[in-house]
N, C-alpha and C. Protein backbone atom coordinates (compact mmCIF):
# COMPACT_ATOMS: atom_id res chain seq x y z
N UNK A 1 3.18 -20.39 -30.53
CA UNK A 1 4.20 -19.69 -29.78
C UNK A 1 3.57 -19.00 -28.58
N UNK A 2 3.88 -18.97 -27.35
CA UNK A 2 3.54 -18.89 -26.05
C UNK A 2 4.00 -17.13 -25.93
N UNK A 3 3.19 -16.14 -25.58
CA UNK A 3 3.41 -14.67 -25.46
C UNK A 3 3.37 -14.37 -24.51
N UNK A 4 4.57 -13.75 -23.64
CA UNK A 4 5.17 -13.00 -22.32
C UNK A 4 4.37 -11.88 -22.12
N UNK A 5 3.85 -11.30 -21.66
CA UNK A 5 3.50 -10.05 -21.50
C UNK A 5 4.16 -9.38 -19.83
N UNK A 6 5.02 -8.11 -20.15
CA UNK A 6 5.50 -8.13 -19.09
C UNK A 6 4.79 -7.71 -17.58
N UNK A 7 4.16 -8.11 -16.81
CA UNK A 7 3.30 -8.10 -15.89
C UNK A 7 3.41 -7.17 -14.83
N UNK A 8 4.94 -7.95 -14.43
CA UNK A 8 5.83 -7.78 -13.36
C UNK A 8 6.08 -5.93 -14.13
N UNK A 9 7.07 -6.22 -14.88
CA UNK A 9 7.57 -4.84 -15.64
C UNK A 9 6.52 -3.51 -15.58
N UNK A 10 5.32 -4.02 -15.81
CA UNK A 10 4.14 -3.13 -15.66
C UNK A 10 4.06 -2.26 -14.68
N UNK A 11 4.15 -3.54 -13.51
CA UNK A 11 3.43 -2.95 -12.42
C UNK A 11 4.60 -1.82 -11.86
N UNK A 12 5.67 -2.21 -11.56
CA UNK A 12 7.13 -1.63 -10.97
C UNK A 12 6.84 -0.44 -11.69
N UNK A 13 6.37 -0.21 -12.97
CA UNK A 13 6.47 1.05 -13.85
C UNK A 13 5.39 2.17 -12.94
N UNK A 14 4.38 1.05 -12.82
CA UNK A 14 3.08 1.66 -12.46
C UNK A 14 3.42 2.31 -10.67
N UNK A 15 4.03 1.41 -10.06
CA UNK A 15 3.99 1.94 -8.87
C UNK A 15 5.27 2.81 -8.69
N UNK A 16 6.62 3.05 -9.45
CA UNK A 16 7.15 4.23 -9.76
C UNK A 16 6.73 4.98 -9.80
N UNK A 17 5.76 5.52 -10.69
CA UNK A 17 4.56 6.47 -10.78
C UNK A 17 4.16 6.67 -10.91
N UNK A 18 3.28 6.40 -9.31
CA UNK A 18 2.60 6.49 -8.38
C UNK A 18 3.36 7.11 -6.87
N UNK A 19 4.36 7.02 -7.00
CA UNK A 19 5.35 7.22 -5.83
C UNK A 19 4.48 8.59 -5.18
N UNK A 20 4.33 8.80 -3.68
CA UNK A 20 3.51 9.70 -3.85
C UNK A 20 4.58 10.42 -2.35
N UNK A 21 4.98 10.17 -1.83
CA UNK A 21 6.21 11.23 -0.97
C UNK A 21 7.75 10.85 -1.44
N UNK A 22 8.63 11.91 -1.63
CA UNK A 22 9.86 11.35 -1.36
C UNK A 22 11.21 12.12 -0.94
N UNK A 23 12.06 12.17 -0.42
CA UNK A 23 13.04 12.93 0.46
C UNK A 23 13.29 14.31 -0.77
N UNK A 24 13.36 15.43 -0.25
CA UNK A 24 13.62 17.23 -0.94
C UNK A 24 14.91 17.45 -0.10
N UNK A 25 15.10 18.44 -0.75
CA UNK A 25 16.85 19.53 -0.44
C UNK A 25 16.20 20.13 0.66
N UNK A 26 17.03 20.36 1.74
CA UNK A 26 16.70 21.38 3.37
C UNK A 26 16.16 22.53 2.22
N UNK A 27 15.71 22.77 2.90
CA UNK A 27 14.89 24.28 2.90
C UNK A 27 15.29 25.24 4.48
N UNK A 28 15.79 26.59 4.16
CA UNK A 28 16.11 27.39 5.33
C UNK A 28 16.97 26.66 6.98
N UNK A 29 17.39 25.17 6.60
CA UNK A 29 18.18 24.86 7.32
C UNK A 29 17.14 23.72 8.10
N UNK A 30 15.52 23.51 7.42
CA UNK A 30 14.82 22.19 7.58
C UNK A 30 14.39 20.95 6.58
N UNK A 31 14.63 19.85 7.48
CA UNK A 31 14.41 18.85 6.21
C UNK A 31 12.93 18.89 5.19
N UNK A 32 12.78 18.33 4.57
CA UNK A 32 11.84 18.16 3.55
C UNK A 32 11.67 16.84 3.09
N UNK A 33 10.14 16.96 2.91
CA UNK A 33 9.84 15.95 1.98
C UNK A 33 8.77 16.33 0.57
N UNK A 34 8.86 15.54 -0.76
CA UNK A 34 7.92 16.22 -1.80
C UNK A 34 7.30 15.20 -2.08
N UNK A 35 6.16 15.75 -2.01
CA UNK A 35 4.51 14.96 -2.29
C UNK A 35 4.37 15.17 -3.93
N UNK A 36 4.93 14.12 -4.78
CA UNK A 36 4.67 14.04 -5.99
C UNK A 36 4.00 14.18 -7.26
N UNK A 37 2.60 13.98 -6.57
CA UNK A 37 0.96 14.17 -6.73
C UNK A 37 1.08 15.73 -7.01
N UNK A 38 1.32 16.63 -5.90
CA UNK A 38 1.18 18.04 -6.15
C UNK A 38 2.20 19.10 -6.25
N UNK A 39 3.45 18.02 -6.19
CA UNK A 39 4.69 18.85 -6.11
C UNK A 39 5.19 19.91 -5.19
N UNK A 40 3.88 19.89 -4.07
CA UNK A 40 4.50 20.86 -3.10
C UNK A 40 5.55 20.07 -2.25
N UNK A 41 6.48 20.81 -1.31
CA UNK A 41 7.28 20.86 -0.52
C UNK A 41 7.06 20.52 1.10
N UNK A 42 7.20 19.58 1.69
CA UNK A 42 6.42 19.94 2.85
C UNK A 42 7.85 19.19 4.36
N UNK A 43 7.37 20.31 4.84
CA UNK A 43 8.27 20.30 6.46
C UNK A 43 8.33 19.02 6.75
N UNK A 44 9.74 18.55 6.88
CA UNK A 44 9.68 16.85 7.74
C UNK A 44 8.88 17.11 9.22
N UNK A 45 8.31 16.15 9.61
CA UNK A 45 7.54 16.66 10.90
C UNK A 45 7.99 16.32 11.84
N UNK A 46 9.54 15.92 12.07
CA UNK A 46 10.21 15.95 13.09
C UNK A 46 11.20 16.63 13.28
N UNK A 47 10.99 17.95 12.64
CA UNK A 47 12.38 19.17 12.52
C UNK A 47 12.29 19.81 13.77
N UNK A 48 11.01 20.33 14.78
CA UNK A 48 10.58 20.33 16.10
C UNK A 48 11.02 19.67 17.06
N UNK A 49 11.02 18.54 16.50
CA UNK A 49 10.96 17.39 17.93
C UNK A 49 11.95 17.98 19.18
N UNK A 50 11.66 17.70 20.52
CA UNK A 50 12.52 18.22 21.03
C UNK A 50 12.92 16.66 22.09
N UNK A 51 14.08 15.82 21.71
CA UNK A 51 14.80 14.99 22.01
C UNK A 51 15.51 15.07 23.52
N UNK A 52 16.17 16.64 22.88
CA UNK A 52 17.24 16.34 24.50
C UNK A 52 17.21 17.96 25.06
N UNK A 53 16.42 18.57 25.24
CA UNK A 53 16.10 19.47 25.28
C UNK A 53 15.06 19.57 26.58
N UNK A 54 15.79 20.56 27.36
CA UNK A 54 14.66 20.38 28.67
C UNK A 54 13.32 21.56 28.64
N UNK A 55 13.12 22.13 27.59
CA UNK A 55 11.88 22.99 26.95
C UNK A 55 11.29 22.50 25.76
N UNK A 56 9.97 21.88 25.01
CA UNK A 56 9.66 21.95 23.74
C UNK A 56 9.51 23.19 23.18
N UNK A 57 9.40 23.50 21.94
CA UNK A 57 8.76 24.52 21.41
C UNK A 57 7.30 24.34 20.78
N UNK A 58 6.98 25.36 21.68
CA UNK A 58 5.46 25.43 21.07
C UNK A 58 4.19 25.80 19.88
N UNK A 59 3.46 25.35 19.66
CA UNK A 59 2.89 25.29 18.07
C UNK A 59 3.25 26.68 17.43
N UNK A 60 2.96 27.87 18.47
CA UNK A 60 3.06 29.32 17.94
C UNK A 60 4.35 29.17 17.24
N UNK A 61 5.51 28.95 18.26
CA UNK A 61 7.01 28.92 17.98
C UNK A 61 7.47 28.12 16.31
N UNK A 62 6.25 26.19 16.39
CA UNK A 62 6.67 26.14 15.05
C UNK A 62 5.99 26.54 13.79
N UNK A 63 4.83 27.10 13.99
CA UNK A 63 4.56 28.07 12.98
C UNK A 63 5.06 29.32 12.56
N UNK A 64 5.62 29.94 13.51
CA UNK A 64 6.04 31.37 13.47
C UNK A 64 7.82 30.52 12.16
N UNK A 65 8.19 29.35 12.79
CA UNK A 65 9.74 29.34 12.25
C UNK A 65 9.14 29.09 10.74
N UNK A 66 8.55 28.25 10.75
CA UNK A 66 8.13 27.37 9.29
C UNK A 66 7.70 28.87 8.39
N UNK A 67 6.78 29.75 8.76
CA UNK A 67 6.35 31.03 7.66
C UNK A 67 7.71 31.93 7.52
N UNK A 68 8.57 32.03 8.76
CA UNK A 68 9.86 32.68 8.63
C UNK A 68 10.67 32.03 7.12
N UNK A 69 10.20 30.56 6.95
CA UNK A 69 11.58 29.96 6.26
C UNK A 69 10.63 29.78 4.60
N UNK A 70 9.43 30.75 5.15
CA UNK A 70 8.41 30.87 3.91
C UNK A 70 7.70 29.30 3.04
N UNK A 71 7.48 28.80 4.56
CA UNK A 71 6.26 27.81 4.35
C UNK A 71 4.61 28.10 4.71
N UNK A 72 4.00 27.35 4.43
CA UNK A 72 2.62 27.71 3.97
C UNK A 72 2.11 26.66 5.34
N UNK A 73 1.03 27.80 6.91
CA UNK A 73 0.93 26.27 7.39
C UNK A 73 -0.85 25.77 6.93
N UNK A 74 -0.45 24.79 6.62
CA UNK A 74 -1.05 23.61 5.74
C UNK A 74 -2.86 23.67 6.74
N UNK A 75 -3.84 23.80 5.72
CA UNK A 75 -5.26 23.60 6.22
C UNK A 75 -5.81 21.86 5.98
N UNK A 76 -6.79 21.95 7.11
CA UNK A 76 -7.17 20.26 7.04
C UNK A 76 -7.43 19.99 5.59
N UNK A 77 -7.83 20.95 4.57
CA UNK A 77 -8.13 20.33 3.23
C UNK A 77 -6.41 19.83 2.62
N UNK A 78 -5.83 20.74 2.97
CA UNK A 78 -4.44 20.93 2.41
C UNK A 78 -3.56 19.04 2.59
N UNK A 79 -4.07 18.62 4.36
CA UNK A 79 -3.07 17.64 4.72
C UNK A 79 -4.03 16.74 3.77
N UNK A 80 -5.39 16.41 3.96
CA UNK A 80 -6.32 15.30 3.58
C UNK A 80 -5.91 15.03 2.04
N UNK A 81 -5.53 16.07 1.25
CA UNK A 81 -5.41 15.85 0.15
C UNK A 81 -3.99 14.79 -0.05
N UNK A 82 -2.55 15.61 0.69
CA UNK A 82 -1.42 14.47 1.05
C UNK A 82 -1.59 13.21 1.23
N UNK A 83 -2.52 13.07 2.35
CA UNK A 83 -2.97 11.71 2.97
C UNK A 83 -4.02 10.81 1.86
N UNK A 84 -4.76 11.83 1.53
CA UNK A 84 -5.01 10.90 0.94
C UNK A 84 -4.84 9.59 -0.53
N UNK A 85 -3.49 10.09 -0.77
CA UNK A 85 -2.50 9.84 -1.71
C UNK A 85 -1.64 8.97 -1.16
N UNK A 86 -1.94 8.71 -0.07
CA UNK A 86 -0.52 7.36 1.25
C UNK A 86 -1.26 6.69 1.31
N UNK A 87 -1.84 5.14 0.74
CA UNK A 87 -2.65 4.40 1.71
C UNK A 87 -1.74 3.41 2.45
N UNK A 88 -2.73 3.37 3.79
CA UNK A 88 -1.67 2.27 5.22
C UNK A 88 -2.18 1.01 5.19
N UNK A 89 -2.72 0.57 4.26
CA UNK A 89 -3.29 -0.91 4.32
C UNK A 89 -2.36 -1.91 4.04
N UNK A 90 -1.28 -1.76 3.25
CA UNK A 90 -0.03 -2.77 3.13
C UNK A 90 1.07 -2.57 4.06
N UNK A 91 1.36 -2.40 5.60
CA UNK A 91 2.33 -1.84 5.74
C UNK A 91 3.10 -0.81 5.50
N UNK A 92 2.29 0.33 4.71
CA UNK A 92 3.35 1.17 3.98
C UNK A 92 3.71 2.37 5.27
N UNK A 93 3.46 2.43 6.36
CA UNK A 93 3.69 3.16 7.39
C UNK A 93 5.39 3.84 7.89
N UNK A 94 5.94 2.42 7.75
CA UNK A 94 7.50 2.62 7.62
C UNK A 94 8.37 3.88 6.49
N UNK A 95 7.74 3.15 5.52
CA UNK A 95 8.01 3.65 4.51
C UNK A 95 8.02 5.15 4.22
N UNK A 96 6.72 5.85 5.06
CA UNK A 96 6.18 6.94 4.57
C UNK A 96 6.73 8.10 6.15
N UNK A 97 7.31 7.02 7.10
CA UNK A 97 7.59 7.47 8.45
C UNK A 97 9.49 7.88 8.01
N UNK A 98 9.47 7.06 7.35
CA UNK A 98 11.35 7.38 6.86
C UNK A 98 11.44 8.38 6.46
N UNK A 99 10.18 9.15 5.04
CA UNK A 99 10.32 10.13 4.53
C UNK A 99 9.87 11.20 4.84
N UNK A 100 8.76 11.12 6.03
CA UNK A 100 7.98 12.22 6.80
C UNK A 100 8.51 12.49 7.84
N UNK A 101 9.24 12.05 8.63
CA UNK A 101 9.73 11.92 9.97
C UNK A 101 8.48 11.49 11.15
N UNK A 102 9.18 10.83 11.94
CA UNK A 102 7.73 10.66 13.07
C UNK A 102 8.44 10.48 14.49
N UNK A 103 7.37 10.66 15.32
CA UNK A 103 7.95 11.08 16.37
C UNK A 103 8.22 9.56 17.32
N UNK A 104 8.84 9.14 18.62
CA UNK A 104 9.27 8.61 19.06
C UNK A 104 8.41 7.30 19.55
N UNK A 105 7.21 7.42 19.59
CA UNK A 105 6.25 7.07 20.14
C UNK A 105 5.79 5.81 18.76
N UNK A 106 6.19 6.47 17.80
CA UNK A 106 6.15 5.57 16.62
C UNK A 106 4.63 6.34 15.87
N UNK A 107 4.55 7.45 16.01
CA UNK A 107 3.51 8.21 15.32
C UNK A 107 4.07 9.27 14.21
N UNK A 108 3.57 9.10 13.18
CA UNK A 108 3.21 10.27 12.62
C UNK A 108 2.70 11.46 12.33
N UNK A 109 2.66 12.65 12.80
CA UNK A 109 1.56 13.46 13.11
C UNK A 109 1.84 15.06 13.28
N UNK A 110 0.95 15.69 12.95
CA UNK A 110 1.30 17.27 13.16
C UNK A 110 -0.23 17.80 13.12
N UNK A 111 0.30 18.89 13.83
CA UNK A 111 -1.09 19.80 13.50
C UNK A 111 -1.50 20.29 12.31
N UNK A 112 -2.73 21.07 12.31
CA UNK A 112 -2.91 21.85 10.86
C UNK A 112 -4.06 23.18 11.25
N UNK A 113 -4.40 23.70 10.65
CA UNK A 113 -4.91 25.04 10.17
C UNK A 113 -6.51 24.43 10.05
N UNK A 114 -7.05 24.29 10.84
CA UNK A 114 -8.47 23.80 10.86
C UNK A 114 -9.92 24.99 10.44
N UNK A 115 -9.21 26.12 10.25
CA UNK A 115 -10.51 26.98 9.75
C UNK A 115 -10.55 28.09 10.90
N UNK A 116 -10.88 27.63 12.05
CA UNK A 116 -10.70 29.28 13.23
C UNK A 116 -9.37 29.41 13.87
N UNK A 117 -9.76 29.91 14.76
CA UNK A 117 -8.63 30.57 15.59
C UNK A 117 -8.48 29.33 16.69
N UNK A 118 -7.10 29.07 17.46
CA UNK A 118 -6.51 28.58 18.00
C UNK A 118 -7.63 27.55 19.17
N UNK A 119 -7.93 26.59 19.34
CA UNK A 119 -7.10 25.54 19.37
C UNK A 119 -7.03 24.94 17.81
N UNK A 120 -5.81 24.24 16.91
CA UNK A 120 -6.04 23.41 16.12
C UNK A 120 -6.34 22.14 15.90
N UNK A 121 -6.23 21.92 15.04
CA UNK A 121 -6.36 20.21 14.69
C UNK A 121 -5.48 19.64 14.54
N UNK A 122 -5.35 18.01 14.56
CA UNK A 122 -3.73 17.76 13.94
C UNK A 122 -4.62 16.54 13.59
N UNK A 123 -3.55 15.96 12.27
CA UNK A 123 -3.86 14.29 11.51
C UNK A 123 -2.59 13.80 11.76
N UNK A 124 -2.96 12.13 12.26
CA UNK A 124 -1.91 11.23 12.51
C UNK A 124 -2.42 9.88 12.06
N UNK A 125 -1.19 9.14 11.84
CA UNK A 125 -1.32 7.85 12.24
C UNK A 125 -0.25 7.42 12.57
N UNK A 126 -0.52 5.96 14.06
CA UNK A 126 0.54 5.63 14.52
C UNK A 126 1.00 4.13 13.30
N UNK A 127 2.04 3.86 13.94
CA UNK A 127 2.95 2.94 12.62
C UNK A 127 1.73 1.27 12.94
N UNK A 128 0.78 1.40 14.07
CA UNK A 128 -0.14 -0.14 13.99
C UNK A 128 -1.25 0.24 12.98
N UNK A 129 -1.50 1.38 12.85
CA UNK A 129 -2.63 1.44 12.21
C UNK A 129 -3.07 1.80 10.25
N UNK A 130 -4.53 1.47 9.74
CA UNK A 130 -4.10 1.20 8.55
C UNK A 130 -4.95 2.24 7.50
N UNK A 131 -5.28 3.70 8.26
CA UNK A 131 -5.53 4.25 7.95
C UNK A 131 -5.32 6.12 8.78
N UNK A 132 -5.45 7.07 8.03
CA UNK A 132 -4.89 8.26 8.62
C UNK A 132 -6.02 8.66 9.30
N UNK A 133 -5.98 9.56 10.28
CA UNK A 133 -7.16 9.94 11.37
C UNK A 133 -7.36 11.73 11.77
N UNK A 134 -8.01 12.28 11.58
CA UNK A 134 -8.35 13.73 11.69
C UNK A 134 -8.99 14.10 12.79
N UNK A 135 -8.64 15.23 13.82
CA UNK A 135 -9.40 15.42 14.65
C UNK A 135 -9.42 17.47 14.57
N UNK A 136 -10.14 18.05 14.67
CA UNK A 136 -10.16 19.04 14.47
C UNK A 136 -10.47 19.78 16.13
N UNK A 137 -10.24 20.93 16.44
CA UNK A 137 -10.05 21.84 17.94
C UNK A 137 -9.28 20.99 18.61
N UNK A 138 -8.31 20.57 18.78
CA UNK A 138 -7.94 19.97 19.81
C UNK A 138 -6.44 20.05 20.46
N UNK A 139 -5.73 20.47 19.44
CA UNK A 139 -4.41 20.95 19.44
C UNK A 139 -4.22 22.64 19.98
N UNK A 140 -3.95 23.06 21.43
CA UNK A 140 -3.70 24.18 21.29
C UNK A 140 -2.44 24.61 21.20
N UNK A 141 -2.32 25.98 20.55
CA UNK A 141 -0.39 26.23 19.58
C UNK A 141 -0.07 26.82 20.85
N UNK A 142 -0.41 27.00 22.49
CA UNK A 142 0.34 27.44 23.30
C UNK A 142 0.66 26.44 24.36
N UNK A 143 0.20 25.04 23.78
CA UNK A 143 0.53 23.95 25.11
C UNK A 143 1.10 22.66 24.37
N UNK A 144 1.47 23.00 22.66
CA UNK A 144 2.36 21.96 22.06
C UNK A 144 3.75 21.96 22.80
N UNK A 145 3.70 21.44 24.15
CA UNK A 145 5.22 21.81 25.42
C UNK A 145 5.73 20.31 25.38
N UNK A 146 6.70 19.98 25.86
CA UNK A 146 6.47 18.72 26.86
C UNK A 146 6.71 18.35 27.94
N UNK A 147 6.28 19.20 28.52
CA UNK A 147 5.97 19.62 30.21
C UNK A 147 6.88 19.53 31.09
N UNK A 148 8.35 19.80 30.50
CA UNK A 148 9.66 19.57 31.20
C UNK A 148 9.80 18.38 31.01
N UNK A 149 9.34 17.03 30.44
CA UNK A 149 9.92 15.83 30.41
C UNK A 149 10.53 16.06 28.48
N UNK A 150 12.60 15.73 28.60
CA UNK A 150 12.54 16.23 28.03
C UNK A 150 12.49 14.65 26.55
N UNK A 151 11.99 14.95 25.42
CA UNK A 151 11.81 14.33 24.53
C UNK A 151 10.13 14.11 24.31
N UNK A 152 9.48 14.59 24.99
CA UNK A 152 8.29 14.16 25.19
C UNK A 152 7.81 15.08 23.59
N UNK A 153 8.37 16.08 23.15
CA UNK A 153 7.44 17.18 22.34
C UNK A 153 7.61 15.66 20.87
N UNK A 154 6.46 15.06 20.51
CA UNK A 154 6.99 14.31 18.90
C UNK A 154 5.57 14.77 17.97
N UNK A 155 4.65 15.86 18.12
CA UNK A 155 3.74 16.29 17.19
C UNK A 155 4.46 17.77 15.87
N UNK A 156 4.93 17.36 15.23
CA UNK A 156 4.92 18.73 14.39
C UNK A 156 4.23 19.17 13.80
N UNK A 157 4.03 20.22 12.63
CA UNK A 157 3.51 20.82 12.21
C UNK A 157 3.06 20.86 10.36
N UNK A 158 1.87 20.65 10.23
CA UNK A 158 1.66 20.09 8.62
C UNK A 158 2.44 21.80 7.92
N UNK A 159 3.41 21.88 7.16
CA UNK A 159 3.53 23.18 6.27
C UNK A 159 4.20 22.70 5.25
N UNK A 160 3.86 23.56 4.27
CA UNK A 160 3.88 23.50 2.92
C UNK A 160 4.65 24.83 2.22
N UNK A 161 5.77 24.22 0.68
CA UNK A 161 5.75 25.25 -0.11
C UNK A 161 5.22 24.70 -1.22
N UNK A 162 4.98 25.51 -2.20
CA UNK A 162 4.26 25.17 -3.66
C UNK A 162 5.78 24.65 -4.12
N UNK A 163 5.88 23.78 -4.98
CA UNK A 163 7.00 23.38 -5.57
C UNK A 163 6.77 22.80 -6.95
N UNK A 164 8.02 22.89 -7.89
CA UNK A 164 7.37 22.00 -9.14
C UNK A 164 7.33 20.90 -9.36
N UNK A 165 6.48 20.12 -10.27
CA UNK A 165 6.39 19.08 -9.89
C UNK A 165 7.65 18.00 -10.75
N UNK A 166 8.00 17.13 -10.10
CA UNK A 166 9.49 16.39 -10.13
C UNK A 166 9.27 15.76 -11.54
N UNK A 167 10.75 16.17 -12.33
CA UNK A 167 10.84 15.18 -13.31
C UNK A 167 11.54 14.21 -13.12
N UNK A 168 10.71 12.68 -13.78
CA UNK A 168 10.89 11.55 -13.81
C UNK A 168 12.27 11.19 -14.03
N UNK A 169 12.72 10.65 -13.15
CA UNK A 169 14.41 10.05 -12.85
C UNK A 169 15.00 9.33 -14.42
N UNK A 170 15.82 9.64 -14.58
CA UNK A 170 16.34 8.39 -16.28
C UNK A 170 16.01 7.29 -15.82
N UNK A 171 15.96 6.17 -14.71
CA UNK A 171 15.73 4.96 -14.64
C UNK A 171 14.39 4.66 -14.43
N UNK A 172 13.25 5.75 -14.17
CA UNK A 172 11.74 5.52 -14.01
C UNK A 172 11.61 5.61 -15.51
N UNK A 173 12.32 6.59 -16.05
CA UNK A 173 12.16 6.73 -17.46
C UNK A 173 12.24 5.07 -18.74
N UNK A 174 13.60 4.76 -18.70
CA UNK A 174 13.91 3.47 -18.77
C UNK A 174 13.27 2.48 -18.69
N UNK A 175 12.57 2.70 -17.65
CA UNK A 175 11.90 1.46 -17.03
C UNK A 175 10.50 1.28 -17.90
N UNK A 176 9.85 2.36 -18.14
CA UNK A 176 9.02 3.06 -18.86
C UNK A 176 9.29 2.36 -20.58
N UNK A 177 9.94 3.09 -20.80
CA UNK A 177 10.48 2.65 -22.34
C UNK A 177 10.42 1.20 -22.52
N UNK A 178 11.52 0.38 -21.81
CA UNK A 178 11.37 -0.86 -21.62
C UNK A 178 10.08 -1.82 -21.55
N UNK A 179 9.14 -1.01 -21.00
CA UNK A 179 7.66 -1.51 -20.65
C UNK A 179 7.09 -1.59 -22.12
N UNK A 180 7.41 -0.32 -22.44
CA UNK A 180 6.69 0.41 -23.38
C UNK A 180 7.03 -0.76 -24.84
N UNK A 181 8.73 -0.87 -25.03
CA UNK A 181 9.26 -1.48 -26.30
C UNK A 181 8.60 -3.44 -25.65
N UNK A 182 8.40 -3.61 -25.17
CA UNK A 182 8.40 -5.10 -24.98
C UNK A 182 6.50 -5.46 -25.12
N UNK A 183 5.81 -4.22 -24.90
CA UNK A 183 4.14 -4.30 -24.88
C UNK A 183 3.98 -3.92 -26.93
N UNK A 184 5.36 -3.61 -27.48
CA UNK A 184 5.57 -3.36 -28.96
C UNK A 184 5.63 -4.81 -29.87
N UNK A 185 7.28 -5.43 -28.97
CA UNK A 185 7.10 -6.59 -29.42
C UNK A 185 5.85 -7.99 -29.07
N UNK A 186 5.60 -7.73 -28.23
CA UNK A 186 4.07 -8.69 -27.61
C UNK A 186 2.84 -8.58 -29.02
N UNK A 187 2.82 -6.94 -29.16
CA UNK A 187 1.53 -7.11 -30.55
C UNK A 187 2.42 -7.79 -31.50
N UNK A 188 3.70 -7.40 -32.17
CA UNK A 188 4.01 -7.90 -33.28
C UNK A 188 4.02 -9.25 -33.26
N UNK A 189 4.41 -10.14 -32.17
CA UNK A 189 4.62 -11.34 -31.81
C UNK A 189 3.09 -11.86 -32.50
N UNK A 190 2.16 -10.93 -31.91
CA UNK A 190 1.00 -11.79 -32.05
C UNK A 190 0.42 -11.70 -33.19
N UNK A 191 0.60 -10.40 -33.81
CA UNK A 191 0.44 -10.39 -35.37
C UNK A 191 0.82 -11.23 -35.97
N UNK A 192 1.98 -11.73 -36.05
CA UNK A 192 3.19 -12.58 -36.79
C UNK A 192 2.31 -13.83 -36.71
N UNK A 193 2.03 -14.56 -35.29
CA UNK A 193 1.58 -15.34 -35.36
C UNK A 193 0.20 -15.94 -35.63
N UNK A 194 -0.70 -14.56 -35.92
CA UNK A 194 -1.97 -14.88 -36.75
C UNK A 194 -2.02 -14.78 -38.49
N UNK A 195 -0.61 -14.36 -39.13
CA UNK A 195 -0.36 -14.75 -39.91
C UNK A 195 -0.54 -13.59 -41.20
C-alpha cells in the first residue's frame, strides 16, 4: 500500500506560521502593521507621506506625532530585528509593501534611531531588490521636506508599540490539526502495514 504524506499540507502550515508582518487596528487615527515574531505594533510607513500637499512634514514633526500617539521610535537594532524576519529573495517585496506601506517611488523605507543625536539613519528596500539595506547618519529629522515639489516626501518613520503577540486564526488552527490528524493516520497506515 502506497503512503501519502501530506507535503503540500505541511508546508502551507509551516509558512502560516511563519507569517512574519500583517495588517493591525489604526492606532490614534494611524495605520498599522504587526510583526508576528515579536508582536509589536508598528507605524505603516506611509501615514507621512505627503501626496498632495504643497509642504512635507519633517522627521522632527513625524516623530514628535508617532510618541504623541505613544509609539516607540524604533533603534537600528529594533528595525534589523523586523527585517530580518522578511526575506526579499522570492519576490516577497509586494507582499510586505501592501502591509508596510511604501512610498511612490516603489520603496520601502523610514528612518530610525541610530544611537546619537540627529542626523539619523533610515533602512530600505526598493521593490527590485532582494535584500534590506542600512545606512546610518544620513537622514537629517529637519530636511525630511520635499522641497515644495508636492508628493516628493515617501521616507517614513520606523516606530513601534509593544503589542501581544497574535493568536492563531481558527483556520491556521485547522489547518494545523488537519496536518497534525493525517501525519496520525500516515504512522498507523504504516504500522498496519508492517503487520
Amino acid at each position: 500500500m502506497t503512503r501519502y504524506i501530506p507535503i503540500i499540507l505541511l508546508s502551507t502550515v509551516s509558512a502560516l506560521a511563519n507569517a512574519a508582518v500583517i495588517d493591525s487596528a489604526s492606532v490614534g487615527g494611524y495605520t498599522t502593521f504587526q510583526d508576528t515574531n515579536t508582536g509589536r505594533v508598528w507605524l505603516d510607513l506611509n501615514n507621512f507621506f505627503d501626496d498632495e500637499a504643497n509642504n512635507g512634514t519633517s522627521g522632527y514633526g513625524m516623530i514628535g506625532a508617532a510618541q504623541q500617539a505613544g509609539f516607540t521610535f524604533a533603534t537600528r537594532s529594533d528595525v534589523a530585528q523586523l527585517l530580518g524576519n522578511l526575506p526579499l529573495g522570492n519576490n516577497e517585496w509586494s507582499s510586505y509593501a501592501a502591509v508596510m506601506g511604501y512610498g511612490p517611488r516603489g520603496i520601502i523605507w523610514g528612518t530610525y534611531d541610530d544611537g546619537d543625536d540627529n542626523p539619523y539613519g533610515y533602512a530600505w528596500a526598493y521593490s527590485t531588490e532582494t535584500s534590506w539595506s542600512f545606512a546610518d547618519n544620513v537622514a537629517d529629522a529637519n530636511t525630511i521636506l520635499n522641497q515644495g515639489i508636492p508628493g516628493a516626501v515617501d521616507m517614513g518613520i520606523w516606530a513601534y508599540q509593544t503589542g501581544a503577540v497574535p493568536v492563531p486564526e481558527p483556520a491556521i488552527l485547522s489547518i494545523l490539526g488537519l496536518g497534525l490528524a493525517s501525519l496520525a493516520f500516515s504512522r498507523r497506515s504504516a504500522k498496519d502495514n508492517r503487520g
